[in-house]
PDB file of N, CA and C in Angstrom:
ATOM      1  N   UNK A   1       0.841  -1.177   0.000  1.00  0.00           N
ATOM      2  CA  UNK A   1       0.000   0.000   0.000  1.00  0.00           C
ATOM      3  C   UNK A   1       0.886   1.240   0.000  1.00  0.00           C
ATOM      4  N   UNK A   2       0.176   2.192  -1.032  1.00  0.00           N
ATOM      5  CA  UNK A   2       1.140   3.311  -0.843  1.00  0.00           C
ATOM      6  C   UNK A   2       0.633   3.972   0.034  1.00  0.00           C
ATOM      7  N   UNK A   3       1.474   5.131   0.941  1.00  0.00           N
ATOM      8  CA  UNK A   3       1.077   6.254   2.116  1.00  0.00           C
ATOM      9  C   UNK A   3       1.509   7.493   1.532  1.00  0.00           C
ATOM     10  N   UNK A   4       0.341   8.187   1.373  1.00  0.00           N
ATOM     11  CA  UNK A   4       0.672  10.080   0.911  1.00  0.00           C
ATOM     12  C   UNK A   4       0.144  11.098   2.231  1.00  0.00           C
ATOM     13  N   UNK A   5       1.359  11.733   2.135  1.00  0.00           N
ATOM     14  CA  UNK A   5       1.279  12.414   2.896  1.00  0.00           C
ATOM     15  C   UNK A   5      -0.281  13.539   2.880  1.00  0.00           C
ATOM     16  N   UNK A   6      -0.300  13.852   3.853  1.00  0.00           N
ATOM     17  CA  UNK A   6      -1.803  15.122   3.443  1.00  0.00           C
ATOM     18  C   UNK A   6      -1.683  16.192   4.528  1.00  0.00           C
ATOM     19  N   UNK A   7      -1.540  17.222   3.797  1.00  0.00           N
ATOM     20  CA  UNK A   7      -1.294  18.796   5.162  1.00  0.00           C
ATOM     21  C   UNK A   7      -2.796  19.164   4.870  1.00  0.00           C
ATOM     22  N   UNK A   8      -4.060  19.347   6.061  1.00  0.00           N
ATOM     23  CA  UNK A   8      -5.072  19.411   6.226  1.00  0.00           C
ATOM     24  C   UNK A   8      -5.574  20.818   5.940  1.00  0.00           C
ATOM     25  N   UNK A   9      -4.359  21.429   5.682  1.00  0.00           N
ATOM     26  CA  UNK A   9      -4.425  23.482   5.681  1.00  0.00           C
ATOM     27  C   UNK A   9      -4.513  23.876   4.074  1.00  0.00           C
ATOM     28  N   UNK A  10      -4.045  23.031   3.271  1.00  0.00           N
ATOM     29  CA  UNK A  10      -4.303  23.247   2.081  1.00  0.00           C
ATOM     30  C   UNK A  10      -5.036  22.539   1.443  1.00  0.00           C
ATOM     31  N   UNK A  11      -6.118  22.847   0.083  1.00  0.00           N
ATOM     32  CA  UNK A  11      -6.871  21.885  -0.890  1.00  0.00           C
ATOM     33  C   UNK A  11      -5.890  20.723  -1.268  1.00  0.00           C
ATOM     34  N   UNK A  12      -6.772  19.825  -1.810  1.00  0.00           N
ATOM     35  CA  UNK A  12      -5.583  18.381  -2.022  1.00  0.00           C
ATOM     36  C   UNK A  12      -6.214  18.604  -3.075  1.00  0.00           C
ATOM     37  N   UNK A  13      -5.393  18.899  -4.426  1.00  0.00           N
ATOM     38  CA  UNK A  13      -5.298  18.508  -5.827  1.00  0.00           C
ATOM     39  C   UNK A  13      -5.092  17.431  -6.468  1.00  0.00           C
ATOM     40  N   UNK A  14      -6.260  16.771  -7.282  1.00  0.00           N
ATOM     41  CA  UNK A  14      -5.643  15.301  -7.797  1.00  0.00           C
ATOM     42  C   UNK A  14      -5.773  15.833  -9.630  1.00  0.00           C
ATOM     43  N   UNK A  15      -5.152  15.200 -10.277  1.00  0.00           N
ATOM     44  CA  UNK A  15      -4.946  15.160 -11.780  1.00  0.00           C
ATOM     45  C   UNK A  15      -4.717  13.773 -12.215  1.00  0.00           C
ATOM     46  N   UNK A  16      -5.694  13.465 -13.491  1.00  0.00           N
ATOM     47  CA  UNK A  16      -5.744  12.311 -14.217  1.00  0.00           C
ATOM     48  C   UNK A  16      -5.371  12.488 -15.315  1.00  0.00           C
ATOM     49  N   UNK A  17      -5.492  11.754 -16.144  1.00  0.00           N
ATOM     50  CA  UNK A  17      -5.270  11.945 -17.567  1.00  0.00           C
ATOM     51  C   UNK A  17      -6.105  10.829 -18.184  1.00  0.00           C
ATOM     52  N   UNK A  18      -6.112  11.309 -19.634  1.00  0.00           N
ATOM     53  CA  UNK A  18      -7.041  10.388 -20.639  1.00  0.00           C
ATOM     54  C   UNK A  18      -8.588  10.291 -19.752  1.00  0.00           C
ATOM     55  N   UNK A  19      -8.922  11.251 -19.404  1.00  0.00           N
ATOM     56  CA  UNK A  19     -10.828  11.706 -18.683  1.00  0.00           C
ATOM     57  C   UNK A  19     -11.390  10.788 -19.999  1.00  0.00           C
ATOM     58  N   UNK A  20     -12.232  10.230 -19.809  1.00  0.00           N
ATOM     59  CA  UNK A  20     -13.255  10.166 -21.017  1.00  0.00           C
ATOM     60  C   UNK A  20     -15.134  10.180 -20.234  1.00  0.00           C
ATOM     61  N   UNK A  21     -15.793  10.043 -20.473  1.00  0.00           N
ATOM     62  CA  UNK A  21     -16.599   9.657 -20.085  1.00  0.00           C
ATOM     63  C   UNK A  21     -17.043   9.384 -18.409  1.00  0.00           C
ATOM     64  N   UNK A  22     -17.871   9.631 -18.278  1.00  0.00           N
ATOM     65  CA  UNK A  22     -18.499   9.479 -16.531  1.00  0.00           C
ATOM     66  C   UNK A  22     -17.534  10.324 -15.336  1.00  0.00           C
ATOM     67  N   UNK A  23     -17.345   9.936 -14.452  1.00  0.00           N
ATOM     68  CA  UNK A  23     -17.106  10.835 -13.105  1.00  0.00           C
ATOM     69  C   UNK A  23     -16.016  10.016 -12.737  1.00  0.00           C
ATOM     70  N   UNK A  24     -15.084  10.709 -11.724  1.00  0.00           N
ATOM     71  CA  UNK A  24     -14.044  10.909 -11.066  1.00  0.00           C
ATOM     72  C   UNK A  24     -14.380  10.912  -9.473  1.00  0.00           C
ATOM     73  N   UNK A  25     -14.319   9.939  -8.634  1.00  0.00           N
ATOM     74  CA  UNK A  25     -14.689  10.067  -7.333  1.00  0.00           C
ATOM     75  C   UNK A  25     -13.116   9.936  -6.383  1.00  0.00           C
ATOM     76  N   UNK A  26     -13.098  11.293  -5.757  1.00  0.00           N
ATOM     77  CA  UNK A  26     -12.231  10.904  -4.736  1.00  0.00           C
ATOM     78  C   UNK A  26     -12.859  10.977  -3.195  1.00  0.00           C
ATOM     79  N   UNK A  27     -12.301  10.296  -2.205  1.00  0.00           N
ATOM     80  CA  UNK A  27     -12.695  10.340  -0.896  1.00  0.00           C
ATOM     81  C   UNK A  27     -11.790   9.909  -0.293  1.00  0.00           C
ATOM     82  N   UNK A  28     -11.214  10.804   1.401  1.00  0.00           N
ATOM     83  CA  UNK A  28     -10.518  10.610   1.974  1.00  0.00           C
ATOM     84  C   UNK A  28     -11.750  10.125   3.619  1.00  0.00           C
ATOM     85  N   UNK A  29     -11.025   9.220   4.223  1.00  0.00           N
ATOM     86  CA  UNK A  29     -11.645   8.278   5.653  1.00  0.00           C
ATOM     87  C   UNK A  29     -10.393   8.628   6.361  1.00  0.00           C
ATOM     88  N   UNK A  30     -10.916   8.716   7.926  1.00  0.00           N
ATOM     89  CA  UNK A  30     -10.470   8.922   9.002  1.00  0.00           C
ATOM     90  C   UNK A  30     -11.007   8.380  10.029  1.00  0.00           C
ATOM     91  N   UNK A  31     -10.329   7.022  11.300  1.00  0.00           N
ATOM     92  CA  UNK A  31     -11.073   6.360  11.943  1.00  0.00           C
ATOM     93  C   UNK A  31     -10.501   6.450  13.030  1.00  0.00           C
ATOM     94  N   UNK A  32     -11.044   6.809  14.421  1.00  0.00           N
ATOM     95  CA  UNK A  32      -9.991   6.839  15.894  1.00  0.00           C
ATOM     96  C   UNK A  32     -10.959   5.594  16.773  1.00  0.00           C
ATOM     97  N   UNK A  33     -10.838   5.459  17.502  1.00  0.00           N
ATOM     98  CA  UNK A  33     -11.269   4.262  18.574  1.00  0.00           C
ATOM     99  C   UNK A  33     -12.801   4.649  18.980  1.00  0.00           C
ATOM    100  N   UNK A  34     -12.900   6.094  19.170  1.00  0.00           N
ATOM    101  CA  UNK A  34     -14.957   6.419  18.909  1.00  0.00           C
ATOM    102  C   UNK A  34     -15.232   7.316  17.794  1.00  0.00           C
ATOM    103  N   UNK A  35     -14.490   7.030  16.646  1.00  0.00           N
ATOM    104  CA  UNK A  35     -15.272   8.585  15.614  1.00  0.00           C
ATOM    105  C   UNK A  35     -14.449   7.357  14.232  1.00  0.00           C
ATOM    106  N   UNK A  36     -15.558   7.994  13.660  1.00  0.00           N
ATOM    107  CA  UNK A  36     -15.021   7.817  11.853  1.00  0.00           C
ATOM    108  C   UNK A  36     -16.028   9.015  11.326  1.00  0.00           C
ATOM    109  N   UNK A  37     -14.845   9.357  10.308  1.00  0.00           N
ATOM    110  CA  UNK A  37     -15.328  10.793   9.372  1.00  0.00           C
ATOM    111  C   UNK A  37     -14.799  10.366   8.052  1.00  0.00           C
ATOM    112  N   UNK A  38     -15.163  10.757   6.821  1.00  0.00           N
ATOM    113  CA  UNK A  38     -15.544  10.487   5.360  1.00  0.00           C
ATOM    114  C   UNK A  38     -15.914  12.000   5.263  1.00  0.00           C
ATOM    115  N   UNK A  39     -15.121  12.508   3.837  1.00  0.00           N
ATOM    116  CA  UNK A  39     -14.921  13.191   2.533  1.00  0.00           C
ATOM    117  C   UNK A  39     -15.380  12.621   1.396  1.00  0.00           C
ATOM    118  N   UNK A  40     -16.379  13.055   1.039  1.00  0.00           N
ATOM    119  CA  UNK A  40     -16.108  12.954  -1.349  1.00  0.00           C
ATOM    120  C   UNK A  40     -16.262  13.793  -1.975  1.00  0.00           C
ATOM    121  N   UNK A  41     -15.707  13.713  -3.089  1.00  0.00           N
ATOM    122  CA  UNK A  41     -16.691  14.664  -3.639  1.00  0.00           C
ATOM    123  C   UNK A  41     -16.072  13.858  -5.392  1.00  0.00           C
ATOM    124  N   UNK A  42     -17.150  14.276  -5.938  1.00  0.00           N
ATOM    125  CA  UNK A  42     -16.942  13.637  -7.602  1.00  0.00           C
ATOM    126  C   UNK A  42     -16.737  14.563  -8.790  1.00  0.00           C
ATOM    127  N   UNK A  43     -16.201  14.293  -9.665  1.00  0.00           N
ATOM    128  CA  UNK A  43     -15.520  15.779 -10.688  1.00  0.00           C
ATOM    129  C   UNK A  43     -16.350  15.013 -12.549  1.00  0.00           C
ATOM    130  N   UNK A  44     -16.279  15.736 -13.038  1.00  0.00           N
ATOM    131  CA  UNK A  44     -16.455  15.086 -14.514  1.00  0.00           C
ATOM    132  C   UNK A  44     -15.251  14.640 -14.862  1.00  0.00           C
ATOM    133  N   UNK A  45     -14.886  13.359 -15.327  1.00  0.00           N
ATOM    134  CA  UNK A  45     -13.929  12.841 -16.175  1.00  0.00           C
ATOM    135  C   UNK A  45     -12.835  13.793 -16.782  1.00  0.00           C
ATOM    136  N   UNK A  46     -14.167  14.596 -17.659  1.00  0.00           N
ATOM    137  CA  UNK A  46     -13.275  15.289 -18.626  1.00  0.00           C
ATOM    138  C   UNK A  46     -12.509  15.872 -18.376  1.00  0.00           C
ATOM    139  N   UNK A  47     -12.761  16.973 -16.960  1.00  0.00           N
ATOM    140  CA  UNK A  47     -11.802  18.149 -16.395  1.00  0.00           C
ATOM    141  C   UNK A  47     -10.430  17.587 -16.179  1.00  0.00           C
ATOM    142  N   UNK A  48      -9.811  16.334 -16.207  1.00  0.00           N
ATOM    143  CA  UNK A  48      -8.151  16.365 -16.088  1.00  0.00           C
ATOM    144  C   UNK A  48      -8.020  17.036 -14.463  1.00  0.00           C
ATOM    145  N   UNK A  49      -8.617  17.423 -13.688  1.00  0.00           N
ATOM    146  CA  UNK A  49      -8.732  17.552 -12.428  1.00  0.00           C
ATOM    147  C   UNK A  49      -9.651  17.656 -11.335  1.00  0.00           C
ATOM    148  N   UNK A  50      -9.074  17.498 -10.351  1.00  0.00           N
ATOM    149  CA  UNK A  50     -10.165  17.945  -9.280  1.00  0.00           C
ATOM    150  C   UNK A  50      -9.506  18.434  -7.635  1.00  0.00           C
ATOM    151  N   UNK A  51     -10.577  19.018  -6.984  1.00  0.00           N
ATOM    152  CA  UNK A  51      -9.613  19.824  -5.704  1.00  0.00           C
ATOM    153  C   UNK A  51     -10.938  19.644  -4.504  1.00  0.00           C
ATOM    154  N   UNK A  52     -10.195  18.761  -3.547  1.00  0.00           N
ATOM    155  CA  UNK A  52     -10.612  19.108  -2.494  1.00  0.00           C
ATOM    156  C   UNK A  52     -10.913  19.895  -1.274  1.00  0.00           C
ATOM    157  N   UNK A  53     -12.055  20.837  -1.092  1.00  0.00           N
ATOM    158  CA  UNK A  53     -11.225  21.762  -0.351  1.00  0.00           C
ATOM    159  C   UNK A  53     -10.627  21.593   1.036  1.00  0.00           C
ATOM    160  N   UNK A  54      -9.570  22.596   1.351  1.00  0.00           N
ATOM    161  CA  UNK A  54      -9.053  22.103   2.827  1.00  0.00           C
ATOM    162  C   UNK A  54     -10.112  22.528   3.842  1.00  0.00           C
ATOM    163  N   UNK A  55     -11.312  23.454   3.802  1.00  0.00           N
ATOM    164  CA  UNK A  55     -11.927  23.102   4.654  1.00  0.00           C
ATOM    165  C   UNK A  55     -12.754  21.832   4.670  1.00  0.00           C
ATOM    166  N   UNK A  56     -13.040  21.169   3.874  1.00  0.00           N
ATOM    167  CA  UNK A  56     -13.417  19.860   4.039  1.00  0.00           C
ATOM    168  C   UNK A  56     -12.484  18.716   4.603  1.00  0.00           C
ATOM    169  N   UNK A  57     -11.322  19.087   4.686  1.00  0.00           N
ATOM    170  CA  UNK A  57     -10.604  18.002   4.977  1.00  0.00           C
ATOM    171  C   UNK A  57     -10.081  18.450   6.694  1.00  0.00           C
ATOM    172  N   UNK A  58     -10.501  20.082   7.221  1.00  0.00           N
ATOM    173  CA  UNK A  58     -10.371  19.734   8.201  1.00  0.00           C
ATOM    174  C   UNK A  58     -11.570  19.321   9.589  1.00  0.00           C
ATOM    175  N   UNK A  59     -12.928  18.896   8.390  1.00  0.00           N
ATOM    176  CA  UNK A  59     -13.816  18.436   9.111  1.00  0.00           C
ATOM    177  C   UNK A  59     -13.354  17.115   9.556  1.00  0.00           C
ATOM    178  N   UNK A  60     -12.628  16.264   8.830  1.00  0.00           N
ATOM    179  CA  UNK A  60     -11.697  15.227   9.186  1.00  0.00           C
ATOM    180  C   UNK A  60     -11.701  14.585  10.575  1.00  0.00           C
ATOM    181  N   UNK A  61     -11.667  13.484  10.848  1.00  0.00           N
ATOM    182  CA  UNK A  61     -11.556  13.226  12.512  1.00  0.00           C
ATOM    183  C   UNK A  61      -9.873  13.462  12.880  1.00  0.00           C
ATOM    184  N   UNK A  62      -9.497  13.941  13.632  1.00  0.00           N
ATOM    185  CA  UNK A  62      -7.920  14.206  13.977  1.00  0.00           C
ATOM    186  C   UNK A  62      -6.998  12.955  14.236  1.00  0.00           C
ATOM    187  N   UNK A  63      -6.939  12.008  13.257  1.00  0.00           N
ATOM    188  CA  UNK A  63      -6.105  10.947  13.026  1.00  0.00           C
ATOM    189  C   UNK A  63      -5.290  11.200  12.731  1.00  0.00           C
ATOM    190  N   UNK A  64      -4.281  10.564  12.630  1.00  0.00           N
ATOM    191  CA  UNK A  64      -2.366  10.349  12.295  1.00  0.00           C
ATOM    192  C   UNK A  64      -2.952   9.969  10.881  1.00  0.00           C
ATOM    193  N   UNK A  65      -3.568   8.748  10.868  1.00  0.00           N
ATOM    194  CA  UNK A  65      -4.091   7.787   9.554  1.00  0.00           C
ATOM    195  C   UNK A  65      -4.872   7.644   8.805  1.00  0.00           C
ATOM    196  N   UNK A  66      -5.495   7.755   7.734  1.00  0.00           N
ATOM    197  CA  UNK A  66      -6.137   7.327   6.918  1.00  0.00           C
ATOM    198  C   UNK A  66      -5.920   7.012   5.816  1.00  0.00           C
ATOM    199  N   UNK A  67      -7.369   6.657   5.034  1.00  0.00           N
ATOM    200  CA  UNK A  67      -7.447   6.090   3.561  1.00  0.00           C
ATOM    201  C   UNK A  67      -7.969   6.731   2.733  1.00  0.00           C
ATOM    202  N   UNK A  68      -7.006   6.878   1.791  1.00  0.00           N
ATOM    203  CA  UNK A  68      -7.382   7.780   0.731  1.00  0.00           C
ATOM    204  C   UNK A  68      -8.097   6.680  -0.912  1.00  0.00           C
ATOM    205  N   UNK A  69      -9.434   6.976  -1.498  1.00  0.00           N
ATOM    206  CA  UNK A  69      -9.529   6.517  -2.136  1.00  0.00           C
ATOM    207  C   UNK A  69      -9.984   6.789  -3.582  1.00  0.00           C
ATOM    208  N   UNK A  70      -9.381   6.453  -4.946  1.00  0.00           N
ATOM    209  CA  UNK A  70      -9.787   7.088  -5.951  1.00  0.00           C
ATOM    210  C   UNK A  70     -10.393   6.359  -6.684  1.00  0.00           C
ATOM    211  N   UNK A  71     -11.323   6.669  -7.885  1.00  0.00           N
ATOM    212  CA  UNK A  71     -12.143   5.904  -8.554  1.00  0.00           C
ATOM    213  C   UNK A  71     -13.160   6.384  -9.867  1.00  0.00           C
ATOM    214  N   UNK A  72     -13.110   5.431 -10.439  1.00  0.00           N
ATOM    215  CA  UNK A  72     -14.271   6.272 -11.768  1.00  0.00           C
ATOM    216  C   UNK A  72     -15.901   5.336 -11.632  1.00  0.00           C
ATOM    217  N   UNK A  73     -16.693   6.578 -12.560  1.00  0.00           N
ATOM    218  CA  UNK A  73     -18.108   5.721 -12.521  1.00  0.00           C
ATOM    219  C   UNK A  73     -18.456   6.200 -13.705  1.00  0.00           C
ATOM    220  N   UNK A  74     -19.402   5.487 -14.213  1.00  0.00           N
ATOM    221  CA  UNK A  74     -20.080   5.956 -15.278  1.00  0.00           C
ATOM    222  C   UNK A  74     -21.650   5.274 -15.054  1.00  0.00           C
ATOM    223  N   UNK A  75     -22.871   6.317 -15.364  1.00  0.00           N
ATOM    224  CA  UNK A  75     -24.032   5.405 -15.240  1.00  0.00           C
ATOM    225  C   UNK A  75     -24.435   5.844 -16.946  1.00  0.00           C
ATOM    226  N   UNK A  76     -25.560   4.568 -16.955  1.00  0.00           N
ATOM    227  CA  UNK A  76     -26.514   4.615 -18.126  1.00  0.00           C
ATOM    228  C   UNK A  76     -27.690   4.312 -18.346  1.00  0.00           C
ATOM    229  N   UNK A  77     -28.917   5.360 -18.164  1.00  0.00           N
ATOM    230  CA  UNK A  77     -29.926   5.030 -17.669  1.00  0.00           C
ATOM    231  C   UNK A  77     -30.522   4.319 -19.115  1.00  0.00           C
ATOM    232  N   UNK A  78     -31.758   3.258 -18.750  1.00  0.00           N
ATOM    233  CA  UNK A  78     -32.004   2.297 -19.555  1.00  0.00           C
ATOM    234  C   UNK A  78     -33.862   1.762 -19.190  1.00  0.00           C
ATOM    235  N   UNK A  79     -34.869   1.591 -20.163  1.00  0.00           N
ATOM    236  CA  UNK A  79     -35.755   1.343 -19.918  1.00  0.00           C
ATOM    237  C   UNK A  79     -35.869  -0.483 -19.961  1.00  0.00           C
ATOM    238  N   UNK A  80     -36.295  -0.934 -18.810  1.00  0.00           N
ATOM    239  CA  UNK A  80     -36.270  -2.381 -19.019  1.00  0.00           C
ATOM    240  C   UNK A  80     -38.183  -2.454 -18.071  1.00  0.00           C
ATOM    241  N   UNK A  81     -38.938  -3.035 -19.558  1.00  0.00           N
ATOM    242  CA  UNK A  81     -39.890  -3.766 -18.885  1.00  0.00           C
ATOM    243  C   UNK A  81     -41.353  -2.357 -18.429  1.00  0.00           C
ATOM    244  N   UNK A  82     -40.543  -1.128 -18.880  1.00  0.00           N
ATOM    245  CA  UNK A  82     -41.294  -0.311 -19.187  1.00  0.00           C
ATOM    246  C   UNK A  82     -41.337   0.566 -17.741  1.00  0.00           C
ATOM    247  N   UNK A  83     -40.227   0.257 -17.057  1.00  0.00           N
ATOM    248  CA  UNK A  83     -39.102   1.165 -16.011  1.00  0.00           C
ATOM    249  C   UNK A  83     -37.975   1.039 -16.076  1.00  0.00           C
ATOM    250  N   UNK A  84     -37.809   2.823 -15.603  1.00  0.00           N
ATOM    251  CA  UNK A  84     -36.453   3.638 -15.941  1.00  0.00           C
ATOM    252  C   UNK A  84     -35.657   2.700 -14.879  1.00  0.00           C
ATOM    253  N   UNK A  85     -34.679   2.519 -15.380  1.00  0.00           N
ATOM    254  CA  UNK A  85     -33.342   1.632 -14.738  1.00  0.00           C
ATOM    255  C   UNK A  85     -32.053   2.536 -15.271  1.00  0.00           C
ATOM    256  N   UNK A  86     -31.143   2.085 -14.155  1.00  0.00           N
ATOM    257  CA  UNK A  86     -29.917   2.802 -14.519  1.00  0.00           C
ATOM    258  C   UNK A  86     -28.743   1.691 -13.939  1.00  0.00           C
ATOM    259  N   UNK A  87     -28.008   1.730 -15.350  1.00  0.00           N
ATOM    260  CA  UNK A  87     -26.829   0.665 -15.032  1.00  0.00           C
ATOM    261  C   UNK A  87     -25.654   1.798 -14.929  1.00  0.00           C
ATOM    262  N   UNK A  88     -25.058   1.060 -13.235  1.00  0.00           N
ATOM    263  CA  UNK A  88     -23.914   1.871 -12.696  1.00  0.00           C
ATOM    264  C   UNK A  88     -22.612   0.964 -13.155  1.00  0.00           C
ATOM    265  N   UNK A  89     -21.030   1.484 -13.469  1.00  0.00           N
ATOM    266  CA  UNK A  89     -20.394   0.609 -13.484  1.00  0.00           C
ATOM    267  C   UNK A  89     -18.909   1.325 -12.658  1.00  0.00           C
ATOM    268  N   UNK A  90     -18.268   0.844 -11.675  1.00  0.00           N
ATOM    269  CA  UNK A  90     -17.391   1.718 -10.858  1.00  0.00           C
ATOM    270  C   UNK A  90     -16.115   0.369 -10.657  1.00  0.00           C
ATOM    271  N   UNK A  91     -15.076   1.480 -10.407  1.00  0.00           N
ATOM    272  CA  UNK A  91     -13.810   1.177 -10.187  1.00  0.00           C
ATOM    273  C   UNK A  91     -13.027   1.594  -9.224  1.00  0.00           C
ATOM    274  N   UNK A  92     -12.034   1.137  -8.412  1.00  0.00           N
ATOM    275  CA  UNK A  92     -11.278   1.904  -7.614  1.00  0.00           C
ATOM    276  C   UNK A  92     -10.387   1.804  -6.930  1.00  0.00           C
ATOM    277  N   UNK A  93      -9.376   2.569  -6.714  1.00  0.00           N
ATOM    278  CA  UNK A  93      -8.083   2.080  -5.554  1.00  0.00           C
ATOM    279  C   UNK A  93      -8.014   2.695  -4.328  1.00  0.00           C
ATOM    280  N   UNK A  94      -7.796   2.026  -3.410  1.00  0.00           N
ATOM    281  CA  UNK A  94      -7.527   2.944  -1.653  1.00  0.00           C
ATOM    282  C   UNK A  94      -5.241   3.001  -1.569  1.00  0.00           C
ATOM    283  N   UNK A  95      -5.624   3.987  -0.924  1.00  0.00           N
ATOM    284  CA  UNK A  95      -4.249   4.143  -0.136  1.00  0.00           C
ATOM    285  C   UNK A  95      -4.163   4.708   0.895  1.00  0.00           C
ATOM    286  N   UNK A  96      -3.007   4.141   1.912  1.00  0.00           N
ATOM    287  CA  UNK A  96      -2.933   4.413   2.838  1.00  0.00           C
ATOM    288  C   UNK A  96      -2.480   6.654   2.986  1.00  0.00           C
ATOM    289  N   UNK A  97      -2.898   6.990   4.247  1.00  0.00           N
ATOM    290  CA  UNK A  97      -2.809   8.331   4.112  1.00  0.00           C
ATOM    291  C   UNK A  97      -2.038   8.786   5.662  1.00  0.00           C
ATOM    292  N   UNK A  98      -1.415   9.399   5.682  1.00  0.00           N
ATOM    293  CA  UNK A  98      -0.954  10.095   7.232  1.00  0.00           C
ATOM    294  C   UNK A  98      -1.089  11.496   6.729  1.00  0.00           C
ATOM    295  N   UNK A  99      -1.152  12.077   8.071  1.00  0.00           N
ATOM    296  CA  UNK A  99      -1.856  13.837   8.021  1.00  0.00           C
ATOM    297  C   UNK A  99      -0.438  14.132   8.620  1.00  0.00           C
ATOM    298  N   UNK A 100       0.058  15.768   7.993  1.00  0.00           N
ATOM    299  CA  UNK A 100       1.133  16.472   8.462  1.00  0.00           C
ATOM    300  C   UNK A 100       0.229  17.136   9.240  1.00  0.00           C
ATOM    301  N   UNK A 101      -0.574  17.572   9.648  1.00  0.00           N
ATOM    302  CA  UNK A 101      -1.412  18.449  10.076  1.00  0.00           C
ATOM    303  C   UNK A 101      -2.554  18.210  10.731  1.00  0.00           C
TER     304      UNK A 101
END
């Protein structure tokens, strides 16, 4: 597992490449012995980026540790049987995270 560092005072910038189609989900987790706290937020493909802001990340629970996780989705809504249906299809990797901050 990789570990990235994260300073809680600034936005965390992520950049992809080759966007095509559907959404970009990032989310950072934070878990202590009575609290767990969760971040997301999702970008369009296309933009080649996205920014978390640092006030969201210092809603954060005040851990040393967490997991950082990235991922794509794409849906496609679809009539089956004469209801609206929507086929989701998602992907994704976690990594380990420690806070400078």
């Amino acid at each position: 597992m990789v570990c990235l560092a994260l300073d809680r005072t600034r936005d965390l910038v992520v950049k992809w490449a080759q966007g095509g189609a559907g959404r970009v989900n990032l989310s950072l987790q934070t878990k202590s012995t009575t609290q767990e706290s969760f971040v997301g937020c999702s970008f369009e493909a296309t933009a080649g980026s996205g920014s978390i802001p640092h006030e969201l990340l210092e809603l954060l629970e005040q851990a040393v540790k967490g997991t950082f996780r990235t991922g794509a989705s794409n849906s496609v809504p679809f009539m089956l049987g004469g209801q609206q249906m929507v086929f989701n299809a998602q992907t994704g990797k976690s990594f380990g995270v420690t806070f400078s901050n």
